[in-house]
Every structure is written in structure tokens, then in C-alpha cells.
PDB file of N, CA and C in Angstrom:
ATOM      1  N   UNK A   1     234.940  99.616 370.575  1.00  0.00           N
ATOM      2  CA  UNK A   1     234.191 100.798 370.920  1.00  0.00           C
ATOM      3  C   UNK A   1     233.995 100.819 372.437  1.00  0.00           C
ATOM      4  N   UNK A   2     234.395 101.825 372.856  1.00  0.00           N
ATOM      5  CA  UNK A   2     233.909 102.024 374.489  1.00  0.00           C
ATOM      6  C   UNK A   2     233.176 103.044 374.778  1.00  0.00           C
ATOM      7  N   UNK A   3     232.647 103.370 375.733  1.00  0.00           N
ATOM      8  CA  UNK A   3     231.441 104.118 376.156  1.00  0.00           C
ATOM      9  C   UNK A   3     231.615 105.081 377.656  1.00  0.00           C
ATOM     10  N   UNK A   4     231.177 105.854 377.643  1.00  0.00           N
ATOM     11  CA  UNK A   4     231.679 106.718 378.618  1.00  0.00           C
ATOM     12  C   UNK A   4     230.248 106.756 379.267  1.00  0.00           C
ATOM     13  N   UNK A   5     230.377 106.503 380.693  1.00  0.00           N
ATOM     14  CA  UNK A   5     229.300 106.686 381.290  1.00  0.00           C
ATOM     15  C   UNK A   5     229.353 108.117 382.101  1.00  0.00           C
ATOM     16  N   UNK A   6     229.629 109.030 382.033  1.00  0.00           N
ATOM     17  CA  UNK A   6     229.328 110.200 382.219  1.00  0.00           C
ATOM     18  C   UNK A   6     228.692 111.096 381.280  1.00  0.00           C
ATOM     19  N   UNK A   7     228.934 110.871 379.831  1.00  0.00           N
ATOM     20  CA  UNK A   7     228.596 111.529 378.705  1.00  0.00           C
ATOM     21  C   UNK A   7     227.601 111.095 378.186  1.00  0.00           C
ATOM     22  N   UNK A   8     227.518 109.720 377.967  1.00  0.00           N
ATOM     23  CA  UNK A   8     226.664 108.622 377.445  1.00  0.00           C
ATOM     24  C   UNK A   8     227.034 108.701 375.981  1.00  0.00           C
ATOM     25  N   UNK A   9     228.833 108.854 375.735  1.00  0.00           N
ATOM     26  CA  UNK A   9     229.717 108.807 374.547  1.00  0.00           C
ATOM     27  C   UNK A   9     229.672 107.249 373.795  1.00  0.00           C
ATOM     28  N   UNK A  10     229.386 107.036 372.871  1.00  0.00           N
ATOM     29  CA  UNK A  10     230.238 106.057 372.189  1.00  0.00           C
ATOM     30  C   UNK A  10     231.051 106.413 371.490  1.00  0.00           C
ATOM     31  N   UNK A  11     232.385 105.985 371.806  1.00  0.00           N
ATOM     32  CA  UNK A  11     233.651 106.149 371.153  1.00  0.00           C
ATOM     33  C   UNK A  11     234.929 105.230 371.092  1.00  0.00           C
ATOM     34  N   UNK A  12     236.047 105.635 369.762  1.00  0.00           N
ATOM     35  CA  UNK A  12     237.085 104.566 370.292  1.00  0.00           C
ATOM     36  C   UNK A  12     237.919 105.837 370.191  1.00  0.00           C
ATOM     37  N   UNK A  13     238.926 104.804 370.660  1.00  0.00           N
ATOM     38  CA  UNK A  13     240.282 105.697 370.714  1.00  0.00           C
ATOM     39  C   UNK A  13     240.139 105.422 372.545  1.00  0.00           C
ATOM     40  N   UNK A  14     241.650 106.223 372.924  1.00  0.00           N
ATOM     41  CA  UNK A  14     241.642 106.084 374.626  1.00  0.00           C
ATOM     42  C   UNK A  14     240.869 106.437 375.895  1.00  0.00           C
ATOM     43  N   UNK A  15     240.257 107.911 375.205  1.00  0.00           N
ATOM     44  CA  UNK A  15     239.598 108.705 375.677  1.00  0.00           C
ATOM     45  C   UNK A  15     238.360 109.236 375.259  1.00  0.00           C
ATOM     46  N   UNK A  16     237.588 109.319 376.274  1.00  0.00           N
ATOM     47  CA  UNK A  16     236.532 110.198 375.599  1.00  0.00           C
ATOM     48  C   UNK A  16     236.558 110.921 375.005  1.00  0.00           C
ATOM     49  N   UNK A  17     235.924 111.791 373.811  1.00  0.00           N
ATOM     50  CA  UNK A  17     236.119 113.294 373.005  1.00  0.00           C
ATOM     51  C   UNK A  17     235.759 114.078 373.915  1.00  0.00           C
ATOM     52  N   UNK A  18     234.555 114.241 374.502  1.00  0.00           N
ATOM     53  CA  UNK A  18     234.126 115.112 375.149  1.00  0.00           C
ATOM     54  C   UNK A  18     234.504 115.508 376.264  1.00  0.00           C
ATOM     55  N   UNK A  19     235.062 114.527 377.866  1.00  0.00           N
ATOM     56  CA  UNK A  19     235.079 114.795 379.104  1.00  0.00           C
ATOM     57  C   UNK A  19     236.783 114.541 379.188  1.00  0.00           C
ATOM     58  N   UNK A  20     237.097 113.637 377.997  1.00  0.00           N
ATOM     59  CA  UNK A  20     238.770 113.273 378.348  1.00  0.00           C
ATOM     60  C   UNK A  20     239.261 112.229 378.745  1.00  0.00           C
ATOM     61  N   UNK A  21     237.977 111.946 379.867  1.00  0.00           N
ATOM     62  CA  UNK A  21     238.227 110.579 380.570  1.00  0.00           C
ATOM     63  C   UNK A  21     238.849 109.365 379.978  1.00  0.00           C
ATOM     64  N   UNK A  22     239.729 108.472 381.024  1.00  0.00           N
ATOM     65  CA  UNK A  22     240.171 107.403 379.914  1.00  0.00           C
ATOM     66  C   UNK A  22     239.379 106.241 381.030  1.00  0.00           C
ATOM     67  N   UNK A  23     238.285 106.149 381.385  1.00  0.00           N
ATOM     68  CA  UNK A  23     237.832 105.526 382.311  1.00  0.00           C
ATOM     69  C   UNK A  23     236.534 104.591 381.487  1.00  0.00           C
ATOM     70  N   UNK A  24     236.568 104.790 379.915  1.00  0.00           N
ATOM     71  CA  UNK A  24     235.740 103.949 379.338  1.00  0.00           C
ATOM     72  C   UNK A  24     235.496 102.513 379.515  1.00  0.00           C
ATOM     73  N   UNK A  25     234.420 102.174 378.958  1.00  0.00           N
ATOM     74  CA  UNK A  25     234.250 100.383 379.424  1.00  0.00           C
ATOM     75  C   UNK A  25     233.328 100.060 378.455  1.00  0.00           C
ATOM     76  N   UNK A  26     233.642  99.115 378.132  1.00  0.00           N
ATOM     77  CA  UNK A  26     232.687  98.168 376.968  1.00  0.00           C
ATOM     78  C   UNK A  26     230.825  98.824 377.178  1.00  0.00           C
ATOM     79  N   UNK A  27     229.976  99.017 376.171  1.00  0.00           N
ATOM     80  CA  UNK A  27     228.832  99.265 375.938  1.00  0.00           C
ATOM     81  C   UNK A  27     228.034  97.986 377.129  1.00  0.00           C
ATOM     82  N   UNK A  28     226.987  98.345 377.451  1.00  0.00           N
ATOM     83  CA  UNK A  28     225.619  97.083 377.911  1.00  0.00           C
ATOM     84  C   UNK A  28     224.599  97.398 377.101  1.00  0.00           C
ATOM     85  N   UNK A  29     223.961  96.660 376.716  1.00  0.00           N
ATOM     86  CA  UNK A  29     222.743  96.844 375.934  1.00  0.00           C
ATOM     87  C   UNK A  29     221.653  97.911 377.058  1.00  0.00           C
ATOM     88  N   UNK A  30     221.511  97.977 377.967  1.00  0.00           N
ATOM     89  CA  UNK A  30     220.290  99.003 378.865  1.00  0.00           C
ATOM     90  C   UNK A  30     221.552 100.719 378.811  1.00  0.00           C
ATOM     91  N   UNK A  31     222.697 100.810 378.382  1.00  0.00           N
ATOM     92  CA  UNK A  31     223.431 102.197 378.806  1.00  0.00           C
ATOM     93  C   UNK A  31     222.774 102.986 377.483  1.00  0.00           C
ATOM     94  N   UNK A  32     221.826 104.142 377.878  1.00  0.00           N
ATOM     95  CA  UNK A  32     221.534 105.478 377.044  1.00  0.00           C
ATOM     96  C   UNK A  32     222.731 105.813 376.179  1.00  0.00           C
ATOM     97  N   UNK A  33     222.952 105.911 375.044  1.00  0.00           N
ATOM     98  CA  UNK A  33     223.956 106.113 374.679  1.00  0.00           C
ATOM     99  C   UNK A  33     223.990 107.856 373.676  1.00  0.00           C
ATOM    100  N   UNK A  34     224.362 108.609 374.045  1.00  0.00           N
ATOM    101  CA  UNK A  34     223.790 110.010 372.925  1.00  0.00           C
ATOM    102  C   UNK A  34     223.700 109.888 371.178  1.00  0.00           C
ATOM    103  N   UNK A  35     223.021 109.547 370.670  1.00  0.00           N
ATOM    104  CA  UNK A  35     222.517 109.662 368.896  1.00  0.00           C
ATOM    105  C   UNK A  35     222.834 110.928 368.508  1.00  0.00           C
ATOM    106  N   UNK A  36     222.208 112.179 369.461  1.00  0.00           N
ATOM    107  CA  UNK A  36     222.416 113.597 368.468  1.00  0.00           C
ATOM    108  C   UNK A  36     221.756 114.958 369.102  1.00  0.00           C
ATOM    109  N   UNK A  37     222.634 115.438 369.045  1.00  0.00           N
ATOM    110  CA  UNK A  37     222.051 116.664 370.024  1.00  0.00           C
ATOM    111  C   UNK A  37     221.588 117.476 368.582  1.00  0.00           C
ATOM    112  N   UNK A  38     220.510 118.162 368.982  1.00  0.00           N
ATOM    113  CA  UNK A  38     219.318 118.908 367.776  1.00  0.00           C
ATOM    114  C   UNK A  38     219.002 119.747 368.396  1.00  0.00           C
ATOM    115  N   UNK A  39     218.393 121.079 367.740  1.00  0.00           N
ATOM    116  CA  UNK A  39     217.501 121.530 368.039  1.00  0.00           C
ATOM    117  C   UNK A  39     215.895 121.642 368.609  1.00  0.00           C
ATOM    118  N   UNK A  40     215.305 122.305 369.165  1.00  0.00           N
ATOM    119  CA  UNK A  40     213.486 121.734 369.576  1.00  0.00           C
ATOM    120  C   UNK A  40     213.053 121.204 368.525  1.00  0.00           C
ATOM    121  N   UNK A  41     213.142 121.567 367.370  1.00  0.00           N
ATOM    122  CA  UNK A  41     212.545 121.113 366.054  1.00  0.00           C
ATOM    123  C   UNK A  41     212.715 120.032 365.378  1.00  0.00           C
ATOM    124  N   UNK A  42     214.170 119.869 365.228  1.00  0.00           N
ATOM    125  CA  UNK A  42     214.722 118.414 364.734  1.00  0.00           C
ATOM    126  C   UNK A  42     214.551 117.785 366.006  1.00  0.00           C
ATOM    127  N   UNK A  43     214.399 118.300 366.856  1.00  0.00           N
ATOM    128  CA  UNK A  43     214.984 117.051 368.252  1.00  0.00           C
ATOM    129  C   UNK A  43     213.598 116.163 368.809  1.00  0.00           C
ATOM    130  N   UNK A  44     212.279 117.332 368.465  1.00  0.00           N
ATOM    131  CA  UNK A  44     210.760 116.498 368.319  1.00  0.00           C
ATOM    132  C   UNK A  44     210.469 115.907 367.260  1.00  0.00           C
ATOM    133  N   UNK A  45     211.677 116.091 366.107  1.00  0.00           N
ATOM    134  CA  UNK A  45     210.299 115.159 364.730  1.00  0.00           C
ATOM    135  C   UNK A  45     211.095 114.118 364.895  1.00  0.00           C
ATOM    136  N   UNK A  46     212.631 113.693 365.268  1.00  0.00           N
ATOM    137  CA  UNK A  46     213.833 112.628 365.576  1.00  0.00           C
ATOM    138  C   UNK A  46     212.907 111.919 366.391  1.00  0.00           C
ATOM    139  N   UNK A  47     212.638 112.526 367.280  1.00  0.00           N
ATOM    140  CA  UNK A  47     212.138 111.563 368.616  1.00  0.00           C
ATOM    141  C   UNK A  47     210.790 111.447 368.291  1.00  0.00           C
ATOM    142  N   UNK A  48     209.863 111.695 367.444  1.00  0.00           N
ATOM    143  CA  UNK A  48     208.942 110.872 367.276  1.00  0.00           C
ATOM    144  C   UNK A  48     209.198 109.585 366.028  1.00  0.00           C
ATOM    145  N   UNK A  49     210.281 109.803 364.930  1.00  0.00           N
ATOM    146  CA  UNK A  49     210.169 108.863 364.075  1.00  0.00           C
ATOM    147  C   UNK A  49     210.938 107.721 364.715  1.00  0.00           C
ATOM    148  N   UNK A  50     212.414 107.735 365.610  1.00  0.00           N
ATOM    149  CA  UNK A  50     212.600 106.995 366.343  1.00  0.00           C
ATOM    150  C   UNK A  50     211.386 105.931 367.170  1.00  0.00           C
ATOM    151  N   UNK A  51     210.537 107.024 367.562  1.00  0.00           N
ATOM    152  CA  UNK A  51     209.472 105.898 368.120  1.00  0.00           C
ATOM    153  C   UNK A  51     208.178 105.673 367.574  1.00  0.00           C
ATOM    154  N   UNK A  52     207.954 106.118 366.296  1.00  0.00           N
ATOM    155  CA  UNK A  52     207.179 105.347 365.476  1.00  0.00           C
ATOM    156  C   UNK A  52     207.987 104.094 364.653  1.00  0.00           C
ATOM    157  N   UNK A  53     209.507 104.117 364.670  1.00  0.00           N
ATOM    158  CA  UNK A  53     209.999 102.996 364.306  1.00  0.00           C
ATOM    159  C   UNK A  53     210.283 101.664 365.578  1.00  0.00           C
ATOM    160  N   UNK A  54     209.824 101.998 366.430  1.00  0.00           N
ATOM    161  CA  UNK A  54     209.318 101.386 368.156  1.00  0.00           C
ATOM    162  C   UNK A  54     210.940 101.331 368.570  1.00  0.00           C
ATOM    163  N   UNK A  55     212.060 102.592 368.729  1.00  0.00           N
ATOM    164  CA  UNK A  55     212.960 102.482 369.183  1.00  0.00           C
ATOM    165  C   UNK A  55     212.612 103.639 370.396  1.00  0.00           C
ATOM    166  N   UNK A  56     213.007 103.671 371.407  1.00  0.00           N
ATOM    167  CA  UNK A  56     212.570 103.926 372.929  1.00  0.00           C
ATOM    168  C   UNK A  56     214.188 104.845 372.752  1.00  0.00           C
ATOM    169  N   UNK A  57     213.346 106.403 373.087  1.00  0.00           N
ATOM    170  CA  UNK A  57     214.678 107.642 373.193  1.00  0.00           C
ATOM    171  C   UNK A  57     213.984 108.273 374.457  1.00  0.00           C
ATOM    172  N   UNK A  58     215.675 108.983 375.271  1.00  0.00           N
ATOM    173  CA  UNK A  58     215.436 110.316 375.786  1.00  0.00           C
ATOM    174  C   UNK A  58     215.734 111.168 375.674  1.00  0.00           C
ATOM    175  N   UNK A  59     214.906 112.304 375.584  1.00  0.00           N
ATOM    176  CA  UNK A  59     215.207 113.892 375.003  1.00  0.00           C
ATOM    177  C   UNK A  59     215.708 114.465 376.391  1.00  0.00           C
ATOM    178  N   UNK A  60     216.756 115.113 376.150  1.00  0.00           N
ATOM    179  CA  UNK A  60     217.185 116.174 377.389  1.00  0.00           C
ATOM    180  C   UNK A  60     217.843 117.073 377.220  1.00  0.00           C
ATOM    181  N   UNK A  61     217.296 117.872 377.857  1.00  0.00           N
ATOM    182  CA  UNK A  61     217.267 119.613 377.951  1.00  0.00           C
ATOM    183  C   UNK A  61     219.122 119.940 377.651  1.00  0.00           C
ATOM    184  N   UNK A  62     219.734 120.550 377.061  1.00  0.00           N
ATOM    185  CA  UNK A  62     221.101 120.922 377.406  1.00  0.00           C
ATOM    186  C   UNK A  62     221.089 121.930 378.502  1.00  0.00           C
ATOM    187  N   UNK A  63     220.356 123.420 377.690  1.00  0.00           N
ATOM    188  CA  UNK A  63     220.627 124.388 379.004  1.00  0.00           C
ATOM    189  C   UNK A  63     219.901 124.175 379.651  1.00  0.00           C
ATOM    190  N   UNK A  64     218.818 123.574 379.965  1.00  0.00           N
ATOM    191  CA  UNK A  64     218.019 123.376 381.251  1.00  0.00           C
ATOM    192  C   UNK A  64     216.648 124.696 381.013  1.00  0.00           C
ATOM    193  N   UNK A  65     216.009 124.339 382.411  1.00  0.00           N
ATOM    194  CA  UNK A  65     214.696 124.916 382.353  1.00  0.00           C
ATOM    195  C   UNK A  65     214.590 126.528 382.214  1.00  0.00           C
ATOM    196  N   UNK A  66     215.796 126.873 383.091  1.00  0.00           N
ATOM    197  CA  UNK A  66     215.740 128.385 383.464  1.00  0.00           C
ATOM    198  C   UNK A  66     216.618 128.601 382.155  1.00  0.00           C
ATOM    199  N   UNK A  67     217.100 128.273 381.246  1.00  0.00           N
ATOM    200  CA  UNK A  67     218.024 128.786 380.321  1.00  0.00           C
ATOM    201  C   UNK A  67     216.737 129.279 379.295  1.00  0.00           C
ATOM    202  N   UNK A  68     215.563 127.945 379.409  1.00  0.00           N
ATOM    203  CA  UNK A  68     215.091 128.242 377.985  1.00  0.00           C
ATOM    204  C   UNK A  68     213.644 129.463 378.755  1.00  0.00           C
ATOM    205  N   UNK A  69     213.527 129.559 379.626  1.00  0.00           N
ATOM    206  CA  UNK A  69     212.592 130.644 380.258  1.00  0.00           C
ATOM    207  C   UNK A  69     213.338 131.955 379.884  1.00  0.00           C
ATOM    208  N   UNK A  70     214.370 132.147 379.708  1.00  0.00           N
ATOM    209  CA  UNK A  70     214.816 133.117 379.537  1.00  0.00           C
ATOM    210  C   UNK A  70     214.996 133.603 378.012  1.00  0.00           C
ATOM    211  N   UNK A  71     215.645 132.276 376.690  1.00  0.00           N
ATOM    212  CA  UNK A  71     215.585 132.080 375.549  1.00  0.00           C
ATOM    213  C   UNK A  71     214.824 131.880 375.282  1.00  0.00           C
ATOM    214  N   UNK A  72     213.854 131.155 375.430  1.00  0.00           N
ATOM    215  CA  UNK A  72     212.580 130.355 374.684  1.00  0.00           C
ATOM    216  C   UNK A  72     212.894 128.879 374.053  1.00  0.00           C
ATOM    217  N   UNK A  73     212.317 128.092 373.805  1.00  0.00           N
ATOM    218  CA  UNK A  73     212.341 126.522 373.753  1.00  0.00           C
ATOM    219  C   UNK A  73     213.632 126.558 372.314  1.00  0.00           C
ATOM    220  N   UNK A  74     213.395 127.805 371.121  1.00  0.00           N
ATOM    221  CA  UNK A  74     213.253 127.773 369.923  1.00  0.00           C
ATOM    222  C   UNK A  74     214.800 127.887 370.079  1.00  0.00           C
ATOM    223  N   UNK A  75     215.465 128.220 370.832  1.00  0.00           N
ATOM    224  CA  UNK A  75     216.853 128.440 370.630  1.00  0.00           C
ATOM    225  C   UNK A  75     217.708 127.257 371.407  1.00  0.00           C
ATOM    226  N   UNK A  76     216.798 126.536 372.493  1.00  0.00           N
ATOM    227  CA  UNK A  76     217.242 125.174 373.656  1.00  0.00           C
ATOM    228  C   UNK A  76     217.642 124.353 372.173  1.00  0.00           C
ATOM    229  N   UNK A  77     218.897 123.311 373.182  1.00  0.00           N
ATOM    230  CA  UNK A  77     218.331 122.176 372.383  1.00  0.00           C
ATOM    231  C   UNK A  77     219.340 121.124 373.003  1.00  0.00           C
ATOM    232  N   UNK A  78     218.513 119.999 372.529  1.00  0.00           N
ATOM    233  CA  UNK A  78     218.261 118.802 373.046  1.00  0.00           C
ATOM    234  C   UNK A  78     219.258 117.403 372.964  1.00  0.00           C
ATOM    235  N   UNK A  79     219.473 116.766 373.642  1.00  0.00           N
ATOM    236  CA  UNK A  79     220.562 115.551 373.487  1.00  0.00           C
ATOM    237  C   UNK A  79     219.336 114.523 373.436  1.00  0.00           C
ATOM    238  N   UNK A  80     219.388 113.669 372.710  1.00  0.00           N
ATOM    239  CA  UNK A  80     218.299 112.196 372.207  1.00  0.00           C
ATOM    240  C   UNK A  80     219.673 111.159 372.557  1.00  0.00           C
ATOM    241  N   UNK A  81     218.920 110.278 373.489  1.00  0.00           N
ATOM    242  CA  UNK A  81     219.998 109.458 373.966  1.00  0.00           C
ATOM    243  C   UNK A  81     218.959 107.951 373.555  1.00  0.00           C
ATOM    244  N   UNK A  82     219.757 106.962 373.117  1.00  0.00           N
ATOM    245  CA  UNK A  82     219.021 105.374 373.015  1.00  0.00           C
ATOM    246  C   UNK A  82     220.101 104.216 373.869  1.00  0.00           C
ATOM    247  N   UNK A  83     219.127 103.475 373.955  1.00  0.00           N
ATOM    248  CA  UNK A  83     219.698 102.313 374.586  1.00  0.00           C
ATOM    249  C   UNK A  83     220.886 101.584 373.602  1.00  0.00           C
ATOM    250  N   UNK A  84     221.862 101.365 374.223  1.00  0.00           N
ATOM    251  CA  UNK A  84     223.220 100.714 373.269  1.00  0.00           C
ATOM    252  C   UNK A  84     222.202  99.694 372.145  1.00  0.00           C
ATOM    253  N   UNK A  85     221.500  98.751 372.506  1.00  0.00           N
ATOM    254  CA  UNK A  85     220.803  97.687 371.838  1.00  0.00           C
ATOM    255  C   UNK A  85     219.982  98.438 370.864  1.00  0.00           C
ATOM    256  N   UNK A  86     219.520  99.309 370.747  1.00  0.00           N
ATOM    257  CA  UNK A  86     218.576 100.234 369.656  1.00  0.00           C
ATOM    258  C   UNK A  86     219.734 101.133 368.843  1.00  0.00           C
ATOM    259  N   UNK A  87     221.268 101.458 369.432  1.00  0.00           N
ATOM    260  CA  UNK A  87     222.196 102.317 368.393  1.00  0.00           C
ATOM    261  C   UNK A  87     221.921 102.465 367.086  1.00  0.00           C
ATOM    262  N   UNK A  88     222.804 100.828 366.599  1.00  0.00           N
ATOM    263  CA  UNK A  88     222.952 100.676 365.049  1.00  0.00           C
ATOM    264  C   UNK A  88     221.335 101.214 364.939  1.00  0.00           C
ATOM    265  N   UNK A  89     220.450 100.268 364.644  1.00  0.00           N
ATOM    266  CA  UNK A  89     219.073 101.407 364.117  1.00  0.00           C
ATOM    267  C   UNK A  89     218.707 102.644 364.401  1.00  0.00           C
ATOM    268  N   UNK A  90     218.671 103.127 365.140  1.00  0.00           N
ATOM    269  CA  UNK A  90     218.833 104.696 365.455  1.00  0.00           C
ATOM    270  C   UNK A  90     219.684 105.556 364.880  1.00  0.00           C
ATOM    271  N   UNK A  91     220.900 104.826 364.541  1.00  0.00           N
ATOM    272  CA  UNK A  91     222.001 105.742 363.979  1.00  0.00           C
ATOM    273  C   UNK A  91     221.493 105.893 362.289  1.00  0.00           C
ATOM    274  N   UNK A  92     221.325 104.711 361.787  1.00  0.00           N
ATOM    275  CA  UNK A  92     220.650 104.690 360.517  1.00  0.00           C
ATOM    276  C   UNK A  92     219.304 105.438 360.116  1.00  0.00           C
ATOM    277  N   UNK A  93     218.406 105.690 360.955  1.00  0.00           N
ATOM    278  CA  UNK A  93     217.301 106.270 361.044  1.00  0.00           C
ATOM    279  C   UNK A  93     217.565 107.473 361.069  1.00  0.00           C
ATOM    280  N   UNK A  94     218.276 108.268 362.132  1.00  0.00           N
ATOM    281  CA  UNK A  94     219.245 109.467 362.521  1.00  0.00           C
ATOM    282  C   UNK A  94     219.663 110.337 360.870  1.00  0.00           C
ATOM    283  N   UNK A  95     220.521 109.373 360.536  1.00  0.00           N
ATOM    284  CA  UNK A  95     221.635 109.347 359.160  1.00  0.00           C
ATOM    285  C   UNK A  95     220.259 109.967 358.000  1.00  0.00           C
ATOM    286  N   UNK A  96     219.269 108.986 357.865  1.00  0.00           N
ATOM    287  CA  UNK A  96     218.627 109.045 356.675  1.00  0.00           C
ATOM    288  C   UNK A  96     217.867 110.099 356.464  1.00  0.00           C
ATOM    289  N   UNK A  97     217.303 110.599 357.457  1.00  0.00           N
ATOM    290  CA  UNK A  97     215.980 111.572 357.803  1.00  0.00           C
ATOM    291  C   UNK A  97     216.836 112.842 357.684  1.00  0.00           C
ATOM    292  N   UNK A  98     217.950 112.815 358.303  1.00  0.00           N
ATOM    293  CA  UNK A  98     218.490 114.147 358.253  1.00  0.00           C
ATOM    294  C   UNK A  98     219.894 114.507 357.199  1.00  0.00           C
ATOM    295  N   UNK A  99     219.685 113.380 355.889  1.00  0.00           N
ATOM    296  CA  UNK A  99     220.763 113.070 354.870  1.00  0.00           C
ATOM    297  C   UNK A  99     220.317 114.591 354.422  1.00  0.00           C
ATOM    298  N   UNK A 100     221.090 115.414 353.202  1.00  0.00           N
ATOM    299  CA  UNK A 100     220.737 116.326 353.233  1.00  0.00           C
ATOM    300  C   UNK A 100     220.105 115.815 351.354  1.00  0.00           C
ATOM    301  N   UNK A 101     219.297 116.663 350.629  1.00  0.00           N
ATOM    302  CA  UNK A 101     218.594 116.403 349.954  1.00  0.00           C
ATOM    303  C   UNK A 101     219.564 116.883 348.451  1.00  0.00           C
ATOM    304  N   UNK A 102     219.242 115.453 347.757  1.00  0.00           N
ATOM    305  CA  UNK A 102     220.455 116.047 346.226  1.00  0.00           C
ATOM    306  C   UNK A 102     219.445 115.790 345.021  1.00  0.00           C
ATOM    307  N   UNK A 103     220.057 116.870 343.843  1.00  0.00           N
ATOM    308  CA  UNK A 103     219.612 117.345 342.821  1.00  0.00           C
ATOM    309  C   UNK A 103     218.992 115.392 342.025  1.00  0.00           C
ATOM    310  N   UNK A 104     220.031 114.615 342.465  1.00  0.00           N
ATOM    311  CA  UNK A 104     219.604 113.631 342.033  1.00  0.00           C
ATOM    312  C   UNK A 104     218.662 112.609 341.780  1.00  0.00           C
ATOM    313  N   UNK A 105     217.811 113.247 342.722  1.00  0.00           N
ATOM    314  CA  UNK A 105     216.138 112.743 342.341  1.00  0.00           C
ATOM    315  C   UNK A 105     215.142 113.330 342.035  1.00  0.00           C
ATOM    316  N   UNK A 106     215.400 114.598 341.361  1.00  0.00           N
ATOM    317  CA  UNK A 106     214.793 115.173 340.217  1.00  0.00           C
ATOM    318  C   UNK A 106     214.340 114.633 339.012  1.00  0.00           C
ATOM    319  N   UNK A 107     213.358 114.421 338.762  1.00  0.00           N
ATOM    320  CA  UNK A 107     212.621 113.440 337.502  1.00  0.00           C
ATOM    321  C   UNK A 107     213.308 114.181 336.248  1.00  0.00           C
ATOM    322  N   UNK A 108     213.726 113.403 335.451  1.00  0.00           N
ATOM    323  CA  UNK A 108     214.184 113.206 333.815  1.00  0.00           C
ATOM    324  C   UNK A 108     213.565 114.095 333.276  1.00  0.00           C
ATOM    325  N   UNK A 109     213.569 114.881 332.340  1.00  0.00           N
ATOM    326  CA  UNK A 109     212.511 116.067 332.125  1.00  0.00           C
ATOM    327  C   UNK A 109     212.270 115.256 330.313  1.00  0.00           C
ATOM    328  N   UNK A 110     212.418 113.913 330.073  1.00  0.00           N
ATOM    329  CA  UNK A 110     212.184 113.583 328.642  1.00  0.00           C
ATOM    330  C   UNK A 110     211.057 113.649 328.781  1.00  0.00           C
TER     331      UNK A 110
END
């Protein structure tokens, strides 16, 4: 897995997905790495259960300040970036909260 420090990508393969670059380099445990770009809504309840599970995120703006003055917060949305060393748990935390919900735990109706 290599990591793009312009994007804050984890990825394999040669290149980044996003920028192209083939200028990747092994992860450090302190590099922000992006978990999940969300909406204001998912992107505040993510980033608080992340850190009620004591994993340390940053939320950042995509379009920026003047985008959402013009849209409003409700349409912005947000990149949640973690430290390489917090990933794997974050990604799992990420995964679970936002699994989508199945008929399968509907109680037995005997």
C-alpha cells in the first residue's frame, strides 16, 4: 500500500486514483490519511464517534468557506482524514456505522 501525500490517498497499484501521481511512498504512522468524504451530517456524527472511540480526525471543508456562504453548510461536504496508525480502526468504525441496515434483524414474529 502506498500513500500519496498530496491527496492523503491510501492506495495500491502505481498511481494514485485521484491526482495520477506515481510519486507514492510507503504510509508513516503521523501522515492524515482520507477515511471518507461525507456530507455536514454524516461528516459530524463520523467525527464524533471516531472520537468517542479516542481516534483523533480532521474534518475539511471540500468547497471551502465562500462555497458554503453561498450554498449553505447542508449541501458542503467534508473529507475526515486520520492518522495512518488509527486507519485499520477507523476504517472499521467508518464500515459499521454507515453498513446499510438489513431486513435480517427483524425479530421472529413466533
Amino acid at each position: 500500500m502506498l500513500y500519496c501525500e498530496q491527496c492523503g490517498l491510501l492506495y495500491d497499484g502505481e498511481k494514485c486514483p485521484s491526482c495520477k501521481k506515481r510519486d507514492g511512498r510507503e504510509p508513516r504512522n503521523d501522515d492524515l490519511c482520507l477515511l471518507s468524504e461525507r456530507g455536514q451530517i454524516e461528516a459530524d456524527m463520523l467525527e464524533d464517534v471516531l472520537r468517542q472511540n479516542g481516534i483523533r480526525c480532521l474534518k475539511k471543508s471540500v468547497g471551502g468557506a465562500g462555497l458554503a456562504m453561498l450554498t449553505g453548510l447542508i449541501l458542503e461536504s467534508f473529507k475526515i482524514f486520520v492518522n495512518y496508525e488509527d486507519f485499520g480502526a477507523a476504517r472499521e468504525i467508518a464500515d459499521a456505522f454507515f453498513a446499510p441496515i438489513t431486513e435480517d434483524t427483524e425479530e421472529d414474529p413466533q
